[in-house]
C-alpha atoms as a PDB file:
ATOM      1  CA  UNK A   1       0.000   0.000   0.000  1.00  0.00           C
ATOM      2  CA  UNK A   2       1.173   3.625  -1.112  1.00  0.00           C
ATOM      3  CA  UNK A   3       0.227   6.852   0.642  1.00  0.00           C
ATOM      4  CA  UNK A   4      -2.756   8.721  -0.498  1.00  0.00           C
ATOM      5  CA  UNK A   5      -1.917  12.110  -2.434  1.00  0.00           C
ATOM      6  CA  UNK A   6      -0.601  15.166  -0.544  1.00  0.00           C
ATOM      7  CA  UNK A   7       0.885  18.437  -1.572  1.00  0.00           C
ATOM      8  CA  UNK A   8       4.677  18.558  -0.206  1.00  0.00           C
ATOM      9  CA  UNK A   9       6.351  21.363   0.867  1.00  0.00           C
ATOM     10  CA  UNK A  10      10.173  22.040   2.325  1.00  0.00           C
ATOM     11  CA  UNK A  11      10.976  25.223   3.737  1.00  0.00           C
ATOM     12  CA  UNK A  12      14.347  26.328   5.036  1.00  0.00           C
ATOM     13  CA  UNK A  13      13.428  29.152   7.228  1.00  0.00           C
ATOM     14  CA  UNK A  14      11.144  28.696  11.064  1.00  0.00           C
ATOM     15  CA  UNK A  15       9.397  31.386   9.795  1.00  0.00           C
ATOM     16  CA  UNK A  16       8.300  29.546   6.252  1.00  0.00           C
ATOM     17  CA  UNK A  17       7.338  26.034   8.195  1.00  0.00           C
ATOM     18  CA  UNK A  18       5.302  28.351  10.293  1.00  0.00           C
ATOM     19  CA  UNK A  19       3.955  29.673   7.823  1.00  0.00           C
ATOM     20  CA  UNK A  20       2.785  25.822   6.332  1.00  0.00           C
ATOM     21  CA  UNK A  21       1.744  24.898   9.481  1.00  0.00           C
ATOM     22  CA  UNK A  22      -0.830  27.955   9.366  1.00  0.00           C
ATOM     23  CA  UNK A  23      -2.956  27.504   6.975  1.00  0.00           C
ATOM     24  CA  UNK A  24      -5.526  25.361   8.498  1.00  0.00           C
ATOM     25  CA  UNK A  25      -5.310  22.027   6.465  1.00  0.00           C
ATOM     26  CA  UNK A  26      -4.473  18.557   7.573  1.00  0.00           C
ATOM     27  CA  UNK A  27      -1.091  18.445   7.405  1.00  0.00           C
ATOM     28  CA  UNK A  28       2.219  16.772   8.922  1.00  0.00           C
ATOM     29  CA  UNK A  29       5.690  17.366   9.633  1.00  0.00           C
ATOM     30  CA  UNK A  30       8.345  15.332   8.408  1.00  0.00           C
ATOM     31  CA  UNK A  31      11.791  14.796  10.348  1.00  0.00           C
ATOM     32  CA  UNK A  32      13.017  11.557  10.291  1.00  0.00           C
ATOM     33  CA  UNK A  33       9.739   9.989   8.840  1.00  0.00           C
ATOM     34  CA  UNK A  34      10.995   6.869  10.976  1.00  0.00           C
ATOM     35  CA  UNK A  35       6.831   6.463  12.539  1.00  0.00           C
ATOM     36  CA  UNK A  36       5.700   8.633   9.964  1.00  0.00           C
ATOM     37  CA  UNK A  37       6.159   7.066   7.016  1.00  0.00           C
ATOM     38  CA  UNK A  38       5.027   3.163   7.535  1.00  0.00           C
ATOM     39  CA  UNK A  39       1.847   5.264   8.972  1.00  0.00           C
ATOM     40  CA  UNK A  40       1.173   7.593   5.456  1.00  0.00           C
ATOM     41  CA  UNK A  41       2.608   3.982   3.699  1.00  0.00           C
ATOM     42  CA  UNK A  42      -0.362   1.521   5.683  1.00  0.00           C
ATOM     43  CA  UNK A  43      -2.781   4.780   5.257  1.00  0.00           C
ATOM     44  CA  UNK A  44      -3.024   5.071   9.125  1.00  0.00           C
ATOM     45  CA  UNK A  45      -2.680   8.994   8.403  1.00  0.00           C
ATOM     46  CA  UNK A  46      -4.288  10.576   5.319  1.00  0.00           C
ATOM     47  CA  UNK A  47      -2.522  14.299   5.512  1.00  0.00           C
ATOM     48  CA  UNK A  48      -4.201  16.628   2.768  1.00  0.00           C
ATOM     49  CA  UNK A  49       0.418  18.362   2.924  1.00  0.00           C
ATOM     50  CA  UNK A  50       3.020  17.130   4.310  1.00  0.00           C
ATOM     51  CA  UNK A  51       5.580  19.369   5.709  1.00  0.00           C
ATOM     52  CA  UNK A  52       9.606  18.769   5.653  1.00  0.00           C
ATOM     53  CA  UNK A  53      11.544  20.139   8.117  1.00  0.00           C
ATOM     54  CA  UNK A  54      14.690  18.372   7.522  1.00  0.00           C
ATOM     55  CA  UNK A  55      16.432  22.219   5.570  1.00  0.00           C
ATOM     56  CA  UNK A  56      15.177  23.892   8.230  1.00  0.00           C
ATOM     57  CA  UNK A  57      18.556  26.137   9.526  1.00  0.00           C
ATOM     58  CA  UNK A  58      19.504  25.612  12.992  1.00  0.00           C
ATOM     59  CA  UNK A  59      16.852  23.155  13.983  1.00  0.00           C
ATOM     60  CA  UNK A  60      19.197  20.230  14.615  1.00  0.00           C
ATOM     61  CA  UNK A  61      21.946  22.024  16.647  1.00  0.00           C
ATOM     62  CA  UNK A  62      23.008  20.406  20.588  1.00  0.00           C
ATOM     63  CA  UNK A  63      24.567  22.910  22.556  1.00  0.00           C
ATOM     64  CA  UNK A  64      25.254  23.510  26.209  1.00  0.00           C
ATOM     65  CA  UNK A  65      24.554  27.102  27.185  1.00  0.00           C
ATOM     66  CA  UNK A  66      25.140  28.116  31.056  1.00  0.00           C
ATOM     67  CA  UNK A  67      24.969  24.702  31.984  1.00  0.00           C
ATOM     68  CA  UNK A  68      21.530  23.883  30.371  1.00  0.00           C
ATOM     69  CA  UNK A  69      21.358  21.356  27.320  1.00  0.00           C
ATOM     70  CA  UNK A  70      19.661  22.398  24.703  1.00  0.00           C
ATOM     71  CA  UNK A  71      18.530  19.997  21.864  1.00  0.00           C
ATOM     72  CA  UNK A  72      17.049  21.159  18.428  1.00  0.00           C
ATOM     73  CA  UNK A  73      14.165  18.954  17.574  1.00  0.00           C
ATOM     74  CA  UNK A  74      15.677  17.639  14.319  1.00  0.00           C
ATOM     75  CA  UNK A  75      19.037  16.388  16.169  1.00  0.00           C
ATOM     76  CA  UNK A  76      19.231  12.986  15.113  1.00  0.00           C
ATOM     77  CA  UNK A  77      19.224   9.804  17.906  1.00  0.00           C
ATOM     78  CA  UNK A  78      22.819   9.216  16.982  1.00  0.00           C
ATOM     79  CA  UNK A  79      24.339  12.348  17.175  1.00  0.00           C
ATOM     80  CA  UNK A  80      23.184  11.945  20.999  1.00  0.00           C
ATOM     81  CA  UNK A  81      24.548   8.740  21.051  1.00  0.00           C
ATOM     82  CA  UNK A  82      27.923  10.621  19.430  1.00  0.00           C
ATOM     83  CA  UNK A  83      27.664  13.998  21.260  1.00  0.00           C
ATOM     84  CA  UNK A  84      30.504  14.857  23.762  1.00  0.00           C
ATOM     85  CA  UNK A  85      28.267  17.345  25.168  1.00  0.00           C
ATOM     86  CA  UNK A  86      25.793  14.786  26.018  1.00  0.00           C
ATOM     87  CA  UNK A  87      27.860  11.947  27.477  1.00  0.00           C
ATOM     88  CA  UNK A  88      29.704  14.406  29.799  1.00  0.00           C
ATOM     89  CA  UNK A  89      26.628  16.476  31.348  1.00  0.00           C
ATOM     90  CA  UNK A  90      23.337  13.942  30.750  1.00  0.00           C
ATOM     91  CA  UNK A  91      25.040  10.334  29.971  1.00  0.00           C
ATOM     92  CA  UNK A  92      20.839   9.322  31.056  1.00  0.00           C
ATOM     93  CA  UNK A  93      20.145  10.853  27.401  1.00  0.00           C
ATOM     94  CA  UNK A  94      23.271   9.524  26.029  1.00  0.00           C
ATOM     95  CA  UNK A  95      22.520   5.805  27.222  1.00  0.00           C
ATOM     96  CA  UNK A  96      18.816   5.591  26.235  1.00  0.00           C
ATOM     97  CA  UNK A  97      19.713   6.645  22.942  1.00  0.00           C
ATOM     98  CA  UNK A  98      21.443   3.538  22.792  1.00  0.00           C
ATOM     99  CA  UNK A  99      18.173   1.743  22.605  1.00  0.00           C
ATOM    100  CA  UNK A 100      16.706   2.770  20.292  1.00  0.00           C
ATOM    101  CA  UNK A 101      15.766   0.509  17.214  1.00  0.00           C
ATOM    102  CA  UNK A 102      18.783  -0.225  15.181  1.00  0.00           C
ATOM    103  CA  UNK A 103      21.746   2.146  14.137  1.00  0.00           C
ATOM    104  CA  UNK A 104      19.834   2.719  10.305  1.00  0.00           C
ATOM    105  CA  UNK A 105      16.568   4.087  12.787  1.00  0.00           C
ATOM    106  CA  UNK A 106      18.893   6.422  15.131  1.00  0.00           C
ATOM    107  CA  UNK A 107      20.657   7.958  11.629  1.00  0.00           C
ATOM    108  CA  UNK A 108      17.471   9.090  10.439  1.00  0.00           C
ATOM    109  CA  UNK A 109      15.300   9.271  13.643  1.00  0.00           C
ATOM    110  CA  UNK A 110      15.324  12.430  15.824  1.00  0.00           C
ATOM    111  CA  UNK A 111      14.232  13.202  18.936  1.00  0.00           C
ATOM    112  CA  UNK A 112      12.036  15.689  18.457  1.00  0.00           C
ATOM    113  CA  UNK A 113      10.028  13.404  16.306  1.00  0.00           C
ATOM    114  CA  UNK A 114      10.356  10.770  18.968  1.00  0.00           C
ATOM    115  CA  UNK A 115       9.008  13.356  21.297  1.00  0.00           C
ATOM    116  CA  UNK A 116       6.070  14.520  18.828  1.00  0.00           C
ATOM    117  CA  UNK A 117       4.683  10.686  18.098  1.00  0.00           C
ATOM    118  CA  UNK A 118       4.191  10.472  21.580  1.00  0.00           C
ATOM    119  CA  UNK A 119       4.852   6.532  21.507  1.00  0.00           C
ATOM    120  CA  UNK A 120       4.492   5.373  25.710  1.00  0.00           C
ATOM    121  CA  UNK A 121       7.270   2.615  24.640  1.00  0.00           C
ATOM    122  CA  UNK A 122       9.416   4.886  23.276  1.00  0.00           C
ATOM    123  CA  UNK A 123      13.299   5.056  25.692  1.00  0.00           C
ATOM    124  CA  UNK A 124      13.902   9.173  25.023  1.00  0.00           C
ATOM    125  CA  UNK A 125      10.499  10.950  26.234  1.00  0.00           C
ATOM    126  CA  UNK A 126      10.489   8.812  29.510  1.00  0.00           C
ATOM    127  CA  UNK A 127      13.889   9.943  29.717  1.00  0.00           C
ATOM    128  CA  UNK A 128      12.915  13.906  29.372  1.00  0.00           C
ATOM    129  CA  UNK A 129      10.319  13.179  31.992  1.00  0.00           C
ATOM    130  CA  UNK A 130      13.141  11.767  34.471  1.00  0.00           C
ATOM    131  CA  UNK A 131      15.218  14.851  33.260  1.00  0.00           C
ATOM    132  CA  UNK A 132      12.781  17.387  34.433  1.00  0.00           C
ATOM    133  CA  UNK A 133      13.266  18.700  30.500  1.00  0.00           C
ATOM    134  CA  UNK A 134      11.369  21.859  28.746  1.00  0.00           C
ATOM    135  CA  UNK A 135       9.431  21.596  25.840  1.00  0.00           C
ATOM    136  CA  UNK A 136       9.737  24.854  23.896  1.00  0.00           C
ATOM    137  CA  UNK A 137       7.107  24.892  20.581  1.00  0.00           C
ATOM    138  CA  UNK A 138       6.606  27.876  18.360  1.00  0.00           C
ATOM    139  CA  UNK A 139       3.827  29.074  15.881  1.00  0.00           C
ATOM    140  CA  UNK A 140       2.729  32.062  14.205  1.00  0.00           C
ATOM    141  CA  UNK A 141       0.693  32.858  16.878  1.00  0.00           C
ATOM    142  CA  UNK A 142       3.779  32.792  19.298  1.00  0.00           C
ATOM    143  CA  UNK A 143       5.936  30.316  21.590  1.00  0.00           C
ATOM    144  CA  UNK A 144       5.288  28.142  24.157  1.00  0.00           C
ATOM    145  CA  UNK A 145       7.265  26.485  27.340  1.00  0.00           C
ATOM    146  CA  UNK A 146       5.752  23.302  28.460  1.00  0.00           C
ATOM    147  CA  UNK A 147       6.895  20.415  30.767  1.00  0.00           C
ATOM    148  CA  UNK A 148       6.726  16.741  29.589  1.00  0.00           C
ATOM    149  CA  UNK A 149       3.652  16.529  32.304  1.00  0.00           C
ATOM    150  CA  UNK A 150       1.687  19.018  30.000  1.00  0.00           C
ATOM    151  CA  UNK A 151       2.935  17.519  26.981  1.00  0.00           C
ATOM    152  CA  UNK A 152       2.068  14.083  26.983  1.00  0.00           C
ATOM    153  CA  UNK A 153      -1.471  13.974  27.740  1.00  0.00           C
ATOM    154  CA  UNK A 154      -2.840  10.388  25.643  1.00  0.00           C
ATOM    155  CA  UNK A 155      -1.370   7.489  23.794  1.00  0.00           C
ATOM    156  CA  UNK A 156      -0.054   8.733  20.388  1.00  0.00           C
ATOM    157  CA  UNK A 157      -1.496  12.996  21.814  1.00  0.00           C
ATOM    158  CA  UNK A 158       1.045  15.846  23.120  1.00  0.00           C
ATOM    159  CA  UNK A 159      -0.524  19.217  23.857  1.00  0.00           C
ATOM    160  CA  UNK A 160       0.907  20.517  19.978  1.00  0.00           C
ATOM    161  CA  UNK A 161      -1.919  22.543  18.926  1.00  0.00           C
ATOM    162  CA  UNK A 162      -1.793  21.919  14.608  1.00  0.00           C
ATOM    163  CA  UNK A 163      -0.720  24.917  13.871  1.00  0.00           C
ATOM    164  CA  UNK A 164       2.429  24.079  16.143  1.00  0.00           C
ATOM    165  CA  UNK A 165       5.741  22.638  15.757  1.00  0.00           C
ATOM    166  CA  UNK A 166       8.510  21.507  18.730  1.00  0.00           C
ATOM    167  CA  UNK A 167      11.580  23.525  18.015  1.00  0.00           C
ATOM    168  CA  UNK A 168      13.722  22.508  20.984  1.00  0.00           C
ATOM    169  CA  UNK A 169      14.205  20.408  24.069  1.00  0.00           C
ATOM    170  CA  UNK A 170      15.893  21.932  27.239  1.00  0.00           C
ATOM    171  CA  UNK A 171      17.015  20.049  29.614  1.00  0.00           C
ATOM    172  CA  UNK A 172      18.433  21.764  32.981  1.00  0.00           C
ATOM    173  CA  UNK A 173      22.207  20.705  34.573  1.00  0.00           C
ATOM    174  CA  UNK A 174      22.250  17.568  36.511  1.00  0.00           C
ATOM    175  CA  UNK A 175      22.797  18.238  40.393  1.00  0.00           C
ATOM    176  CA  UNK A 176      26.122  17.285  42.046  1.00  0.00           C
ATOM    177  CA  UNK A 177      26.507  13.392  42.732  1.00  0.00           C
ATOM    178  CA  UNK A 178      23.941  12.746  40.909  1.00  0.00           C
ATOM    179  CA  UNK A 179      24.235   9.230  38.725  1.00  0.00           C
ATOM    180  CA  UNK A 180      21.667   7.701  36.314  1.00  0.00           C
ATOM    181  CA  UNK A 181      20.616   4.545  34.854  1.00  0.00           C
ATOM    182  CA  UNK A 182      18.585   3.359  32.106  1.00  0.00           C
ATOM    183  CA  UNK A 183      17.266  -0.320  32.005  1.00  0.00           C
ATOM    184  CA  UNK A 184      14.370  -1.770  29.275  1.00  0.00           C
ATOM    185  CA  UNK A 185      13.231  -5.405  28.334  1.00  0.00           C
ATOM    186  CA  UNK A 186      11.845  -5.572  24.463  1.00  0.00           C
ATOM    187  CA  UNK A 187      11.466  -9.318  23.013  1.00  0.00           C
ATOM    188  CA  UNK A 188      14.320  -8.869  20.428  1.00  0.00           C
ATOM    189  CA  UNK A 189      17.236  -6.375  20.208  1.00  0.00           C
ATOM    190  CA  UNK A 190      15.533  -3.280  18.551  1.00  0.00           C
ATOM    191  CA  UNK A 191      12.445  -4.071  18.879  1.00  0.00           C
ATOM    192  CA  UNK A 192       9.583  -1.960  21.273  1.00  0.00           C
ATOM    193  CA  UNK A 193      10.260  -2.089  24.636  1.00  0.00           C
ATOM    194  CA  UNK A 194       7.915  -3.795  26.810  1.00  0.00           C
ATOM    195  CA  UNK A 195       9.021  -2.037  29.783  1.00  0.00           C
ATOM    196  CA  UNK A 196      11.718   0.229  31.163  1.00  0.00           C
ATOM    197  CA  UNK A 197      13.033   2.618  33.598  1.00  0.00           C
ATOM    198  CA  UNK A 198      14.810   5.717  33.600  1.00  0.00           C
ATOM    199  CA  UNK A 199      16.436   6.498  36.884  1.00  0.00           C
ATOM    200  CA  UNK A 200      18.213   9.516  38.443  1.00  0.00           C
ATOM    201  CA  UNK A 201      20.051   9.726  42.145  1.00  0.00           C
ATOM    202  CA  UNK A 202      21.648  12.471  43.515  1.00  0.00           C
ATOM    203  CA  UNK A 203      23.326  11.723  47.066  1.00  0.00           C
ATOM    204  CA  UNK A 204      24.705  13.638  49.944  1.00  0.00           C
ATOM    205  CA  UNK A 205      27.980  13.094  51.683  1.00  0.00           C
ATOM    206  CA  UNK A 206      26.801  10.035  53.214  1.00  0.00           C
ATOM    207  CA  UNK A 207      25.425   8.039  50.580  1.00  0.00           C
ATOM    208  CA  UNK A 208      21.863   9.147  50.931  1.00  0.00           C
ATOM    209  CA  UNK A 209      19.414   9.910  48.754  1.00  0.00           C
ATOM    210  CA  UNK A 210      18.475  13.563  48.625  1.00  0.00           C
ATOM    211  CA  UNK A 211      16.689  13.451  45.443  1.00  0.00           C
ATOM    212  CA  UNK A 212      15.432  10.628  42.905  1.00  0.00           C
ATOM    213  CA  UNK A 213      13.842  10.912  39.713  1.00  0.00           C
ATOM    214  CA  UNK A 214      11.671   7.460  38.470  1.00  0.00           C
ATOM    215  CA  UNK A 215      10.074   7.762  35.048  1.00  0.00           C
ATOM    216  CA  UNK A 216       8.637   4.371  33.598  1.00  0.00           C
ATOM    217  CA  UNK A 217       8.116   3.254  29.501  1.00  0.00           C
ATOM    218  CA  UNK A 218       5.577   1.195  28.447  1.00  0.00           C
ATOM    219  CA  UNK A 219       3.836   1.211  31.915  1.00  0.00           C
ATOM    220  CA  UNK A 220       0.564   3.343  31.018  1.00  0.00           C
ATOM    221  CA  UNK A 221      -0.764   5.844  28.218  1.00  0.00           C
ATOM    222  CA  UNK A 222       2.083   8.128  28.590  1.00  0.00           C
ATOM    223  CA  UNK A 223       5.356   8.124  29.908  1.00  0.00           C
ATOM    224  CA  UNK A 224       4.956   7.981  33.479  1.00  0.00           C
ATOM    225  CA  UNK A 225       6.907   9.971  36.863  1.00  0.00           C
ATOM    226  CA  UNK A 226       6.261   8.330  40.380  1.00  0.00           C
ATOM    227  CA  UNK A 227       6.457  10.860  42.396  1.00  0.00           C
ATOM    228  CA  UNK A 228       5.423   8.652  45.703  1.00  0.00           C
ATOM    229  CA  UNK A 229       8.081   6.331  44.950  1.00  0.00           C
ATOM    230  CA  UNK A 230      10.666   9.000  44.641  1.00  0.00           C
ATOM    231  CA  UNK A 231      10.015  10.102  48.067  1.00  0.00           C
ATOM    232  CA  UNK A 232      10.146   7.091  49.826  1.00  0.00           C
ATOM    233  CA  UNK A 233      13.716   6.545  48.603  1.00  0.00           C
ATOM    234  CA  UNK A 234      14.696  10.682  50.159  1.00  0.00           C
ATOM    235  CA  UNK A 235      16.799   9.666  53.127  1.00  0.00           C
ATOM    236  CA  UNK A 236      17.598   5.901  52.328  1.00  0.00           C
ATOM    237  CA  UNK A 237      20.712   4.302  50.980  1.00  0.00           C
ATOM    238  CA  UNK A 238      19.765   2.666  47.696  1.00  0.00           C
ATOM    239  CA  UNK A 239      20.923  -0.657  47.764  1.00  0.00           C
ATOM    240  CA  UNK A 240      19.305  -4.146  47.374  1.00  0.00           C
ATOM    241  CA  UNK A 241      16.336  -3.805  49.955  1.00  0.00           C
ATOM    242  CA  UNK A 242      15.007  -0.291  49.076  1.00  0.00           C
ATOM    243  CA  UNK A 243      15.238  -0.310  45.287  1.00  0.00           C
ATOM    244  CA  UNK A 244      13.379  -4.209  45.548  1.00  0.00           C
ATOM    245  CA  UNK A 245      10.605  -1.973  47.857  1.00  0.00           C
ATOM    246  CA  UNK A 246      10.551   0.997  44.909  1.00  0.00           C
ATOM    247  CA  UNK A 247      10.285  -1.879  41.915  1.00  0.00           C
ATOM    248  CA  UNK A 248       7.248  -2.917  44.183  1.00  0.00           C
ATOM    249  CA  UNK A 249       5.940   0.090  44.467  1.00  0.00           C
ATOM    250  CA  UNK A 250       6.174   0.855  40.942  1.00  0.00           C
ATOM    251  CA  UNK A 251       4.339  -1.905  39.860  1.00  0.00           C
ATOM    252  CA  UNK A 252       1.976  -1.495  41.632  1.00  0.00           C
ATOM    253  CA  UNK A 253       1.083   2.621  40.861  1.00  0.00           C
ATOM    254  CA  UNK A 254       1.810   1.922  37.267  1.00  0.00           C
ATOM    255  CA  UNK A 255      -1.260   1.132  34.321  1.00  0.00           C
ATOM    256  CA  UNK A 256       0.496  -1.221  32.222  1.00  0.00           C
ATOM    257  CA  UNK A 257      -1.155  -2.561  28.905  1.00  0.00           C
ATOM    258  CA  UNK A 258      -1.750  -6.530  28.513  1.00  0.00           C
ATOM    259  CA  UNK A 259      -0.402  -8.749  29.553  1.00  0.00           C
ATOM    260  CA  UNK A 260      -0.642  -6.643  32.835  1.00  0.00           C
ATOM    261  CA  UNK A 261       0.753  -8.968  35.200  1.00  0.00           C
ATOM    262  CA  UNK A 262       3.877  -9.568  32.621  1.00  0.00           C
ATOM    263  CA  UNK A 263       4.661  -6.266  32.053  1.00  0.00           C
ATOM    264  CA  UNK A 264       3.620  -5.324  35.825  1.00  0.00           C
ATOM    265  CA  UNK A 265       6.537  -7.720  36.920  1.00  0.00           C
ATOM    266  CA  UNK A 266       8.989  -6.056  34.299  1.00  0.00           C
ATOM    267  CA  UNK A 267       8.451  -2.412  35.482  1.00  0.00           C
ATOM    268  CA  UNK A 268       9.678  -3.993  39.303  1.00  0.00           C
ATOM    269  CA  UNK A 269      12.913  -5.289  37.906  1.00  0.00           C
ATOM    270  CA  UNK A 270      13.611  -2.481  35.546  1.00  0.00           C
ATOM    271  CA  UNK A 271      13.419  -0.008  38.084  1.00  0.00           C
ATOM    272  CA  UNK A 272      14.889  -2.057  40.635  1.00  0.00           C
ATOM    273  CA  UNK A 273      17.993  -2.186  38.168  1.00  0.00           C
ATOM    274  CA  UNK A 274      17.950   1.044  36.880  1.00  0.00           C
ATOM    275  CA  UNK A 275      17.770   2.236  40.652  1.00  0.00           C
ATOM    276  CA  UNK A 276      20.909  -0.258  41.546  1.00  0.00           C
ATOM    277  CA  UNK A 277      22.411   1.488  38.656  1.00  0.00           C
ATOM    278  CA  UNK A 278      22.228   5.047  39.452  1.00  0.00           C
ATOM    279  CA  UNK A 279      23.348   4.489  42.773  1.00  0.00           C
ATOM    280  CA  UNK A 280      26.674   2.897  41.589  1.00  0.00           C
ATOM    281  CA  UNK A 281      27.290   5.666  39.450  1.00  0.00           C
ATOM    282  CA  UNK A 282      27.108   8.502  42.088  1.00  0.00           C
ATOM    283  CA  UNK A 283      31.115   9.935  42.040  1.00  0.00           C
ATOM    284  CA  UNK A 284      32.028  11.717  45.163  1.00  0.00           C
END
């Protein structure tokens, strides 16, 4: 099966894809077309245009400014894999990346279109959500700021009104002793995850937690935080016993598709790992 027909359009300004976006039809962007295109190819989306972002100046640049990544939405999943930038100040982002599909998907994929699709099984928006990252989108009407809470509202639905388009993910510095892990289960390598965890700790002097960040894939309609879980860990050592109590605990608050007992029992040993993980990377 072949697309239907749609008018095509590439700008190489903001401004001009803006501009496309604007004018009320059905219509949808293009970055690394690595969801996209089996969906126009099986006819699962019918867009009247189709927009291509991929000349669009600047909108693929990673850069650390003041401390604070920031991520053009058409940087690809391997040039996070790649970036120095990223392994030194948010190896979280740099390790998920990892994950994702196959090295041909994460040469064409980016994250902003990760981001966009919305997928709940997809490693790099449950890691924004553990990152605490900022969403900025832009339209003719103006730009917006939004947190991956107000972003991810459904399965497959972000808050992008149509007119909209995600320029740029910010994510803030990591604290001080602060170390991450990343753990998933999929059936084959590449393949969806079934379930996963992205994990930060940050530690005081004595080994304790002062802060943790949980955010689960494939565990509900959206990637998901657990904020009760994080603050049962504040004060504790993690080690064997307490991150065995947060897997638990996160099986139990997440809303897992079927088979919910299956993936229910993954989500307690991914986030007991990626817990055990963190921990062991906290440097003095």
């Amino acid at each position: 099966m072949k697309p239907v027909a749609f008018e095509y359009d590439a700008p190489r300004e903001l401004g001009e894809a803006l501009e496309c976006l604007s004018r009320g039809d059905e219509a949808k962007v293009l970055a690394g077309g690595q969801s996209l295109v089996p969906m126009l190819n099986f006819r699962l989306v019918r867009p009247s245009r189709l927009i291509d972002v991929n000349k669009v100046a600047g909108l693929g640049e990673i850069r650390s400014v003041d401390g604070t990544l920031h991520v053009g939405a058409l940087a690809r999943t391997a040039a996070l894999e790649r970036s120095a930038v990223v392994a030194t100040g948010w190896p979280l982002l740099r390790e998920a990346a990892g994950y994702v599909g196959h090295a041909v998907i994460r040469n064409r994929g980016t994250l902003g279109g990760s981001v966009a699709h919305s997928d709940p099984h997809a490693e790099l928006p449950a890691v924004l959500c553990a990152l605490d990252a900022l969403l900025h989108v832009r339209s003719k009407r103006g730009a917006r700021v939004l947190t991956t809470d107000a972003f991810f509202q459904d399965f497959y639905t972000t808050a992008l009104e149509p007119d909209e388009l995600l320029v740029e993910i910010e994510v803030p510095a990591m604290k001080a002793r602060t170390g991450t892990g990343f753990c998933e289960h999929s059936r084959t390598h590449g393949d969806f995850a079934m379930a996963g965890a992205a994990v930060t700790v940050t530690t005081d002097a004595n080994g304790n937690a002062t802060h943790v960040a949980i955010a689960l894939l494939g565990a509900g309609a959206t990637p998901m935080r657990l904020p009760d879980v994080e603050k049962m860990l504040v004060g504790e050592k993690i080690a064997e016993r307490a991150a065995h109590a947060a897997g638990a605990a996160a099986a139990k608050a997440c809303d897992p598709p079927e088979p919910e007992d299956y993936r229910r029992a993954l989500v307690a040993e991914m986030t007991k790992r990626a817990l055990l993980s963190a921990a062991s990377r906290v440097k003095p």
